[in-house]
PDB file of N, CA and C in Angstrom:
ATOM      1  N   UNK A   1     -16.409 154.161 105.276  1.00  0.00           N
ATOM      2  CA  UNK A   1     -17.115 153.345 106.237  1.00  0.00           C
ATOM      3  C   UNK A   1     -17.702 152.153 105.499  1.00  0.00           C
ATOM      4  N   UNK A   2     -17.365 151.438 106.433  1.00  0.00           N
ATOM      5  CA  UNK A   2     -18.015 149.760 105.162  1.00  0.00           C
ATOM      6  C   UNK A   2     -19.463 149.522 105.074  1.00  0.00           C
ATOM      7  N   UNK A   3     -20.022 149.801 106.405  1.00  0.00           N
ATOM      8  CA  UNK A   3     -21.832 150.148 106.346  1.00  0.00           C
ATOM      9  C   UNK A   3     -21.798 151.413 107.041  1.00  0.00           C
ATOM     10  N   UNK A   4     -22.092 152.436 106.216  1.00  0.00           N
ATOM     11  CA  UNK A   4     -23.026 153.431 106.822  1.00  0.00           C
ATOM     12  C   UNK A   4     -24.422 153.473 106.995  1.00  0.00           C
ATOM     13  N   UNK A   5     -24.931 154.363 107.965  1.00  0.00           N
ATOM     14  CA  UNK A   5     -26.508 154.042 108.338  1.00  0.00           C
ATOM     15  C   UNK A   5     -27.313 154.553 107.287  1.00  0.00           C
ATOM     16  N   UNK A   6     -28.791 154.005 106.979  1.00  0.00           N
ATOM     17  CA  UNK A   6     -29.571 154.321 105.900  1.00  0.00           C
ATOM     18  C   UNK A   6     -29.646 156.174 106.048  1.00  0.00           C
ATOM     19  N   UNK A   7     -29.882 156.281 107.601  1.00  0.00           N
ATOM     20  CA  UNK A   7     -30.129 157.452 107.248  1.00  0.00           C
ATOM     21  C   UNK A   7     -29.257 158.356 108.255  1.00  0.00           C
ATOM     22  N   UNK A   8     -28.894 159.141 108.280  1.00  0.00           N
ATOM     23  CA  UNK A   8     -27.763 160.039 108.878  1.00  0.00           C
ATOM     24  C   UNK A   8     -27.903 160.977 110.192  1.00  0.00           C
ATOM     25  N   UNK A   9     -27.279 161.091 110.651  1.00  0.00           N
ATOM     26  CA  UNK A   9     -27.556 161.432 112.735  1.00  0.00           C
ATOM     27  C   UNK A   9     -27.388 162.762 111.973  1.00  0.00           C
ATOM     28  N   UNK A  10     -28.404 163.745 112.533  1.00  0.00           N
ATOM     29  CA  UNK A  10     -28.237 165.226 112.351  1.00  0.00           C
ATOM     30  C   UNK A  10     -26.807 165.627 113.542  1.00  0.00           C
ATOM     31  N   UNK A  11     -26.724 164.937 114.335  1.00  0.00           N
ATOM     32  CA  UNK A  11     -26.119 165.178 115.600  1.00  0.00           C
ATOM     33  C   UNK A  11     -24.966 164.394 116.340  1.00  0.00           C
ATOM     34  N   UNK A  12     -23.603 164.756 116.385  1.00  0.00           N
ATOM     35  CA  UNK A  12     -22.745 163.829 117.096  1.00  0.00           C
ATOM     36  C   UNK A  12     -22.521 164.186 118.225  1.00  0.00           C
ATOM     37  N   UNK A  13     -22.253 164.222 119.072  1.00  0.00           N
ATOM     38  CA  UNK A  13     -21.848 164.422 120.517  1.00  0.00           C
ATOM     39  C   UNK A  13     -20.766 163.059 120.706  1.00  0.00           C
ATOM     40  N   UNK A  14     -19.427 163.773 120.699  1.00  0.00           N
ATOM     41  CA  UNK A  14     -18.633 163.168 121.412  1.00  0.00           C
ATOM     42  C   UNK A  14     -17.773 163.942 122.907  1.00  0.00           C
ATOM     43  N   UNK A  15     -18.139 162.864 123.752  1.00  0.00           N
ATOM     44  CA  UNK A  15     -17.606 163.304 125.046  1.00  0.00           C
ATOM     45  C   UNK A  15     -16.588 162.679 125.889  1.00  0.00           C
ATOM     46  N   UNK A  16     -16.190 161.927 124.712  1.00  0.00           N
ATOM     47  CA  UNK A  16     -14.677 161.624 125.657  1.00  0.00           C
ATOM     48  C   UNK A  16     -13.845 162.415 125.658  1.00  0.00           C
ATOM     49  N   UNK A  17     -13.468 163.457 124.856  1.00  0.00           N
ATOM     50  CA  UNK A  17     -12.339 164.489 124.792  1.00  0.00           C
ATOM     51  C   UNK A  17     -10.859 164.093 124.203  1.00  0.00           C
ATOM     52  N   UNK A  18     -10.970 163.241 124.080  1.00  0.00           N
ATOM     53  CA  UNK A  18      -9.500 162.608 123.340  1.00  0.00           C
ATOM     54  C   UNK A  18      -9.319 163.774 122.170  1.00  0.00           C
ATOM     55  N   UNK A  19      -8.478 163.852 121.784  1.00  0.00           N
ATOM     56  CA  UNK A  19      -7.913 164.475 120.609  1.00  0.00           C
ATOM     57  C   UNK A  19      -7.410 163.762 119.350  1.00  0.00           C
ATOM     58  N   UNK A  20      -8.308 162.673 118.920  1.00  0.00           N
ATOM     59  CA  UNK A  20      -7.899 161.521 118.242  1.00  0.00           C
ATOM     60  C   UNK A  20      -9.125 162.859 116.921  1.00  0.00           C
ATOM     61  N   UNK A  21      -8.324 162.709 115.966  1.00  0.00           N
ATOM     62  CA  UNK A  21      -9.457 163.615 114.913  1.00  0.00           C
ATOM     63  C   UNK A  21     -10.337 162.347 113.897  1.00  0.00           C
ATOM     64  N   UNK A  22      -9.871 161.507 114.201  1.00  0.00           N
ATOM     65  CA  UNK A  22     -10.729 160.401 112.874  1.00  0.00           C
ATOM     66  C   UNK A  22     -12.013 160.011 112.937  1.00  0.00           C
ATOM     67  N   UNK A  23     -12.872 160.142 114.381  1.00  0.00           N
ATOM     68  CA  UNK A  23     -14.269 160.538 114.049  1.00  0.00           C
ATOM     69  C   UNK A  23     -14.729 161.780 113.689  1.00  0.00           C
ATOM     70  N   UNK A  24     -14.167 162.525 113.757  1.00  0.00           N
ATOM     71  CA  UNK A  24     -14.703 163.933 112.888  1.00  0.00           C
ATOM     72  C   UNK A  24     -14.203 163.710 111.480  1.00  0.00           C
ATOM     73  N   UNK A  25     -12.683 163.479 111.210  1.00  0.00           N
ATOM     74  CA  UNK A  25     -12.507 163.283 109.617  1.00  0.00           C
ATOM     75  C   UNK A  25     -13.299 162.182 108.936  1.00  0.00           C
ATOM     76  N   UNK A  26     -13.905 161.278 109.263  1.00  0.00           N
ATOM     77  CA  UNK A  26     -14.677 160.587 108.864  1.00  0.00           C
ATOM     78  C   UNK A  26     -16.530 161.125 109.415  1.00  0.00           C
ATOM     79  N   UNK A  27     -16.650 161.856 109.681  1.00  0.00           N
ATOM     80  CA  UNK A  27     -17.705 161.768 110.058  1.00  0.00           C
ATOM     81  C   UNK A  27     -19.281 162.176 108.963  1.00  0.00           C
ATOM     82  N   UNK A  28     -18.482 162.579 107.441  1.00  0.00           N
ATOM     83  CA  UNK A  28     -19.401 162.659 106.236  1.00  0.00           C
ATOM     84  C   UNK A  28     -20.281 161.498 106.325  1.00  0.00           C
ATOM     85  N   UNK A  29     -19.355 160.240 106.842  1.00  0.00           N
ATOM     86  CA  UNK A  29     -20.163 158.991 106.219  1.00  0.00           C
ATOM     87  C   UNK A  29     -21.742 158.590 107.352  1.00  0.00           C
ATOM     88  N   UNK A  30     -21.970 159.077 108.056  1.00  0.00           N
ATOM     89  CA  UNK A  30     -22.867 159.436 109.418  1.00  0.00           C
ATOM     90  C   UNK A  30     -23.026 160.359 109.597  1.00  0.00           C
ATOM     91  N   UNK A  31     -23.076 161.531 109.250  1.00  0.00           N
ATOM     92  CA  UNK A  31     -23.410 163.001 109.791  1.00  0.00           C
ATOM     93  C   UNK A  31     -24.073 163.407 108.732  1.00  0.00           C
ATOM     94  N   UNK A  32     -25.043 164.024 108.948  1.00  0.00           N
ATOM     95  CA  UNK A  32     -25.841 164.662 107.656  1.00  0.00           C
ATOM     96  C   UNK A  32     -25.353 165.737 107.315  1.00  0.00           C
ATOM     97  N   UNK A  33     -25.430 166.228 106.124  1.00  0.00           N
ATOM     98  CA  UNK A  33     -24.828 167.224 105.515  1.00  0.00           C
ATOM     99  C   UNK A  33     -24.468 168.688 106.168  1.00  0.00           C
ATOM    100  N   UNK A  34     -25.886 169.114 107.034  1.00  0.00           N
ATOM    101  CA  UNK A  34     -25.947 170.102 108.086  1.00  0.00           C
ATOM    102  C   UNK A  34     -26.170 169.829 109.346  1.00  0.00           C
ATOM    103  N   UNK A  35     -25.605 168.582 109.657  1.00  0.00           N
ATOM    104  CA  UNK A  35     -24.856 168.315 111.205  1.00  0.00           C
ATOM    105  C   UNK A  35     -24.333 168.665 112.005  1.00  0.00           C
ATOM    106  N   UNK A  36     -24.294 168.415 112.572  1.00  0.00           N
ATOM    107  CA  UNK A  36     -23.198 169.346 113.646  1.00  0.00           C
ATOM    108  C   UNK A  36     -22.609 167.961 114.806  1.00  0.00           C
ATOM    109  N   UNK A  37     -21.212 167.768 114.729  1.00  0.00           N
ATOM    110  CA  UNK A  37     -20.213 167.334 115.130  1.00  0.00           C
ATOM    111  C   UNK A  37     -20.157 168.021 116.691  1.00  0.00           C
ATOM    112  N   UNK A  38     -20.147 167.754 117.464  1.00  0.00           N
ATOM    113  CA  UNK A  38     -19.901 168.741 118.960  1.00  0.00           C
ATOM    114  C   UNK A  38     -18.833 167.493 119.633  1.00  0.00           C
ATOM    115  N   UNK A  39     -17.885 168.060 120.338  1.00  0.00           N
ATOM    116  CA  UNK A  39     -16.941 167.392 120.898  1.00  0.00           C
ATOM    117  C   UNK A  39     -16.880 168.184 122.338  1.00  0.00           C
ATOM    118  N   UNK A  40     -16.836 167.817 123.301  1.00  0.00           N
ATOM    119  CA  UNK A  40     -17.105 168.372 124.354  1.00  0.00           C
ATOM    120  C   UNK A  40     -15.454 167.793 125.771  1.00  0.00           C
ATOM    121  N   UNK A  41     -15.158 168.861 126.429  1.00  0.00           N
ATOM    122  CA  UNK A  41     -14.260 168.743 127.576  1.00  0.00           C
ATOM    123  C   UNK A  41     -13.162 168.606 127.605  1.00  0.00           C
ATOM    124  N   UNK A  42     -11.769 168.510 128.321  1.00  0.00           N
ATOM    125  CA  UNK A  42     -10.819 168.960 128.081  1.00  0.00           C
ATOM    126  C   UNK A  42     -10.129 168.085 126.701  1.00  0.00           C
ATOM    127  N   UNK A  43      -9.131 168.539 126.138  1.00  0.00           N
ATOM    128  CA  UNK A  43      -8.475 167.668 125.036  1.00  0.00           C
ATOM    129  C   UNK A  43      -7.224 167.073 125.989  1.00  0.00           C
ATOM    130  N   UNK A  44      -7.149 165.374 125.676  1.00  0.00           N
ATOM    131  CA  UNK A  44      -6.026 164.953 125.839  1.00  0.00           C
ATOM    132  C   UNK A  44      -5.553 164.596 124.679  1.00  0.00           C
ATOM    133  N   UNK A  45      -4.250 164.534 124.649  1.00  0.00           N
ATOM    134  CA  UNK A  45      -3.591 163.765 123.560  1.00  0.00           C
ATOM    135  C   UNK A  45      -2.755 165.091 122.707  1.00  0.00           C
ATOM    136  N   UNK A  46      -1.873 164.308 121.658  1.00  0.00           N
ATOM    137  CA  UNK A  46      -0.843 165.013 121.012  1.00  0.00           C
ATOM    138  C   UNK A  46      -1.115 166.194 120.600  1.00  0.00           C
ATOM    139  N   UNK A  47      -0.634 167.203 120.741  1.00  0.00           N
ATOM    140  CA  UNK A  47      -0.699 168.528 119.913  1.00  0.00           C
ATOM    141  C   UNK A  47      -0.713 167.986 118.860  1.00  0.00           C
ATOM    142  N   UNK A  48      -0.071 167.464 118.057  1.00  0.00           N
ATOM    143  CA  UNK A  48      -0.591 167.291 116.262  1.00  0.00           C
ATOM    144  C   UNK A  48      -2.183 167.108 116.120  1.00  0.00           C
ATOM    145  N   UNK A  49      -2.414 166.465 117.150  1.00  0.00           N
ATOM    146  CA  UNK A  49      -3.728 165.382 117.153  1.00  0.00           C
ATOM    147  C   UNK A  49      -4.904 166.977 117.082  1.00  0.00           C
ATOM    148  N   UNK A  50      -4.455 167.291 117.823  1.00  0.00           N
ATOM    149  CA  UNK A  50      -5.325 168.454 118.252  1.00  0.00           C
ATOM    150  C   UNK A  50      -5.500 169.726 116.765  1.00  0.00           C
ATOM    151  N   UNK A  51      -4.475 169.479 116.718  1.00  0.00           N
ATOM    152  CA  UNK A  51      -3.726 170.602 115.508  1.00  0.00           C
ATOM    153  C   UNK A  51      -4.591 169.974 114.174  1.00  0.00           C
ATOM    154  N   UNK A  52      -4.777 168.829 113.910  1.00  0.00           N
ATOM    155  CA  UNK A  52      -5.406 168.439 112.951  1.00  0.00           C
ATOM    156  C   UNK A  52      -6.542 168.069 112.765  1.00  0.00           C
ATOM    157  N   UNK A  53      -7.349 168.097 114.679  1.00  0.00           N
ATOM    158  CA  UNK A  53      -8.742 168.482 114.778  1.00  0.00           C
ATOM    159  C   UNK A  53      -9.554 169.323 113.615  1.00  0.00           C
ATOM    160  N   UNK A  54      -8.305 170.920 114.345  1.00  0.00           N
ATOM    161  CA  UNK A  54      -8.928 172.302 114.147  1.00  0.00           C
ATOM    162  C   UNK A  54      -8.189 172.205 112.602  1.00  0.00           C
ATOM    163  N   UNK A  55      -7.757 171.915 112.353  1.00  0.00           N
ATOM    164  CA  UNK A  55      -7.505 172.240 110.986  1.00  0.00           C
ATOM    165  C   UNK A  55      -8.279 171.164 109.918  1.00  0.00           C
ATOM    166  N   UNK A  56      -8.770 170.254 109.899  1.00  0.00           N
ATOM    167  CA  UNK A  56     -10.245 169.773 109.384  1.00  0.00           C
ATOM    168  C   UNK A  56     -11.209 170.484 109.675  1.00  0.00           C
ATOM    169  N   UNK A  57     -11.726 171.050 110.551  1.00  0.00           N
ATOM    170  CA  UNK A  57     -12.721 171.874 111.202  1.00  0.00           C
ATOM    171  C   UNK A  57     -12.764 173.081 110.238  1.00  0.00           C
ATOM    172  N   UNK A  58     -11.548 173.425 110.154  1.00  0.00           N
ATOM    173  CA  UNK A  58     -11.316 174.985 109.572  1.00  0.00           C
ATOM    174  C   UNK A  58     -10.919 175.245 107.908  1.00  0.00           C
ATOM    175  N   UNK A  59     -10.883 174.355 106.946  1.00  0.00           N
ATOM    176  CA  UNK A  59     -10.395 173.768 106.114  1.00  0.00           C
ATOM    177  C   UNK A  59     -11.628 173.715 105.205  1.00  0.00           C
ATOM    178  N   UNK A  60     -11.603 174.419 104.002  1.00  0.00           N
ATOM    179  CA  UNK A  60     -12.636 174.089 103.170  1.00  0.00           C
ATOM    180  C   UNK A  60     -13.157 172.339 103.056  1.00  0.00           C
ATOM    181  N   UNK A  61     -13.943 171.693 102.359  1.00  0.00           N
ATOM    182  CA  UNK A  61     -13.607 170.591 101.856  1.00  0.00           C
ATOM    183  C   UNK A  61     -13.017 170.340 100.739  1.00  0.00           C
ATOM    184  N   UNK A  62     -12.649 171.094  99.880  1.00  0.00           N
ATOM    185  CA  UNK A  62     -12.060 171.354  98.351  1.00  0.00           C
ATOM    186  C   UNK A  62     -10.075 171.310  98.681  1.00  0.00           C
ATOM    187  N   UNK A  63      -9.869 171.833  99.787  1.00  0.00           N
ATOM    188  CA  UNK A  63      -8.603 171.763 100.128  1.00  0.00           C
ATOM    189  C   UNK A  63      -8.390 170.493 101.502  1.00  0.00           C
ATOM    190  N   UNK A  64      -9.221 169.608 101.847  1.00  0.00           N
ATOM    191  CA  UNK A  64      -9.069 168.601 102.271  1.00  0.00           C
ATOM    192  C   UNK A  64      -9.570 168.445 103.893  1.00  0.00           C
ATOM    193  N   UNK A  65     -10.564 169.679 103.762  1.00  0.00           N
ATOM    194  CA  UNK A  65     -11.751 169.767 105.188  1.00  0.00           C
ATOM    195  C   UNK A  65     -12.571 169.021 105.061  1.00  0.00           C
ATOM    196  N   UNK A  66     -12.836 168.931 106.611  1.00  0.00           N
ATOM    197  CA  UNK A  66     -14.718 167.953 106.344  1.00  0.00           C
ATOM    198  C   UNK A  66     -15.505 168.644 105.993  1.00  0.00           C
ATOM    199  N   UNK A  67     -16.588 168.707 105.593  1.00  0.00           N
ATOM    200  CA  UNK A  67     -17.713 169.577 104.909  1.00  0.00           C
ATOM    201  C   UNK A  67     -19.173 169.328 106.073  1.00  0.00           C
ATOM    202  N   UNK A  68     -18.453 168.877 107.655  1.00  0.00           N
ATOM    203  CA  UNK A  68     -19.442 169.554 108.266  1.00  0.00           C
ATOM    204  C   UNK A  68     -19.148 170.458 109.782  1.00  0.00           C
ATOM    205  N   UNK A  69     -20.266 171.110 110.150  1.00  0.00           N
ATOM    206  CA  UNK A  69     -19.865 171.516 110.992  1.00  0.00           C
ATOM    207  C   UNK A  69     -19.324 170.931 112.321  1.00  0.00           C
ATOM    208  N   UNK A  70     -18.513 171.586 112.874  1.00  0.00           N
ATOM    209  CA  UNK A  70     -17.816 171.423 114.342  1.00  0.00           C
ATOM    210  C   UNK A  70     -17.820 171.981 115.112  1.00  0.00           C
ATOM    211  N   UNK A  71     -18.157 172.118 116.856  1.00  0.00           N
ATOM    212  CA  UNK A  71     -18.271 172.348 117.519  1.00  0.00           C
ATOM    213  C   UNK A  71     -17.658 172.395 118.768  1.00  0.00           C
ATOM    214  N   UNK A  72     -16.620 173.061 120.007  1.00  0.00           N
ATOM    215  CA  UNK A  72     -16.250 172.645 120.457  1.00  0.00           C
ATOM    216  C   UNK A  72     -16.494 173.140 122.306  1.00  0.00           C
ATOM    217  N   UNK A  73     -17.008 172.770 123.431  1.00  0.00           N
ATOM    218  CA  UNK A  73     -17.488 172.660 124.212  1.00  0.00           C
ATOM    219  C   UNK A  73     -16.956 172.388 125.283  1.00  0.00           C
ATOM    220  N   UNK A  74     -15.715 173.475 125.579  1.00  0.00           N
ATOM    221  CA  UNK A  74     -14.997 172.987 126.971  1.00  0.00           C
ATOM    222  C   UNK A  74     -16.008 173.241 128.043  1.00  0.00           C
ATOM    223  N   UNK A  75     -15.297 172.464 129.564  1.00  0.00           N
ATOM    224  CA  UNK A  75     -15.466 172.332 130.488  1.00  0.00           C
ATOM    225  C   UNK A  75     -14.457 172.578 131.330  1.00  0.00           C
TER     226      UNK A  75
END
């Protein structure tokens, strides 16, 4: 991220539902360490897309996970 914020959102809430994973794979640079990521309602978009949600989610960070938590919140 080219500016990240001084200080870090304990909390994301995303509610569009897209299945786009690059605000969660990026989301170290804004999320505090014990954050929590919540994505909420149905998923649209590619099975890969989706597939590589949950597999950042589920993924150490040492083998190429995000290192925070995720959350997920159908409707």
């Amino acid at each position: 991220m080219k500016n990240p914020p001084a200080s870090k959102f304990k909390l994301v809430y995303d509610a569009v539902g897209l299945a786009d994973p690059s605000l969660y794979i990026h989301s170290k640079d804004y999320l505090d360490e014990r954050g929590i990521f919540v994505s909420s309602g149905p998923f649209h978009g590619s099975t890969l897309n989706i597939a590589r949600t949950f597999a950042n989610a589920l993924l150490p960070g040492i083998l190429g996970g995000v290192n925070r938590q995720w959350k997920y919140v159908p409707f």
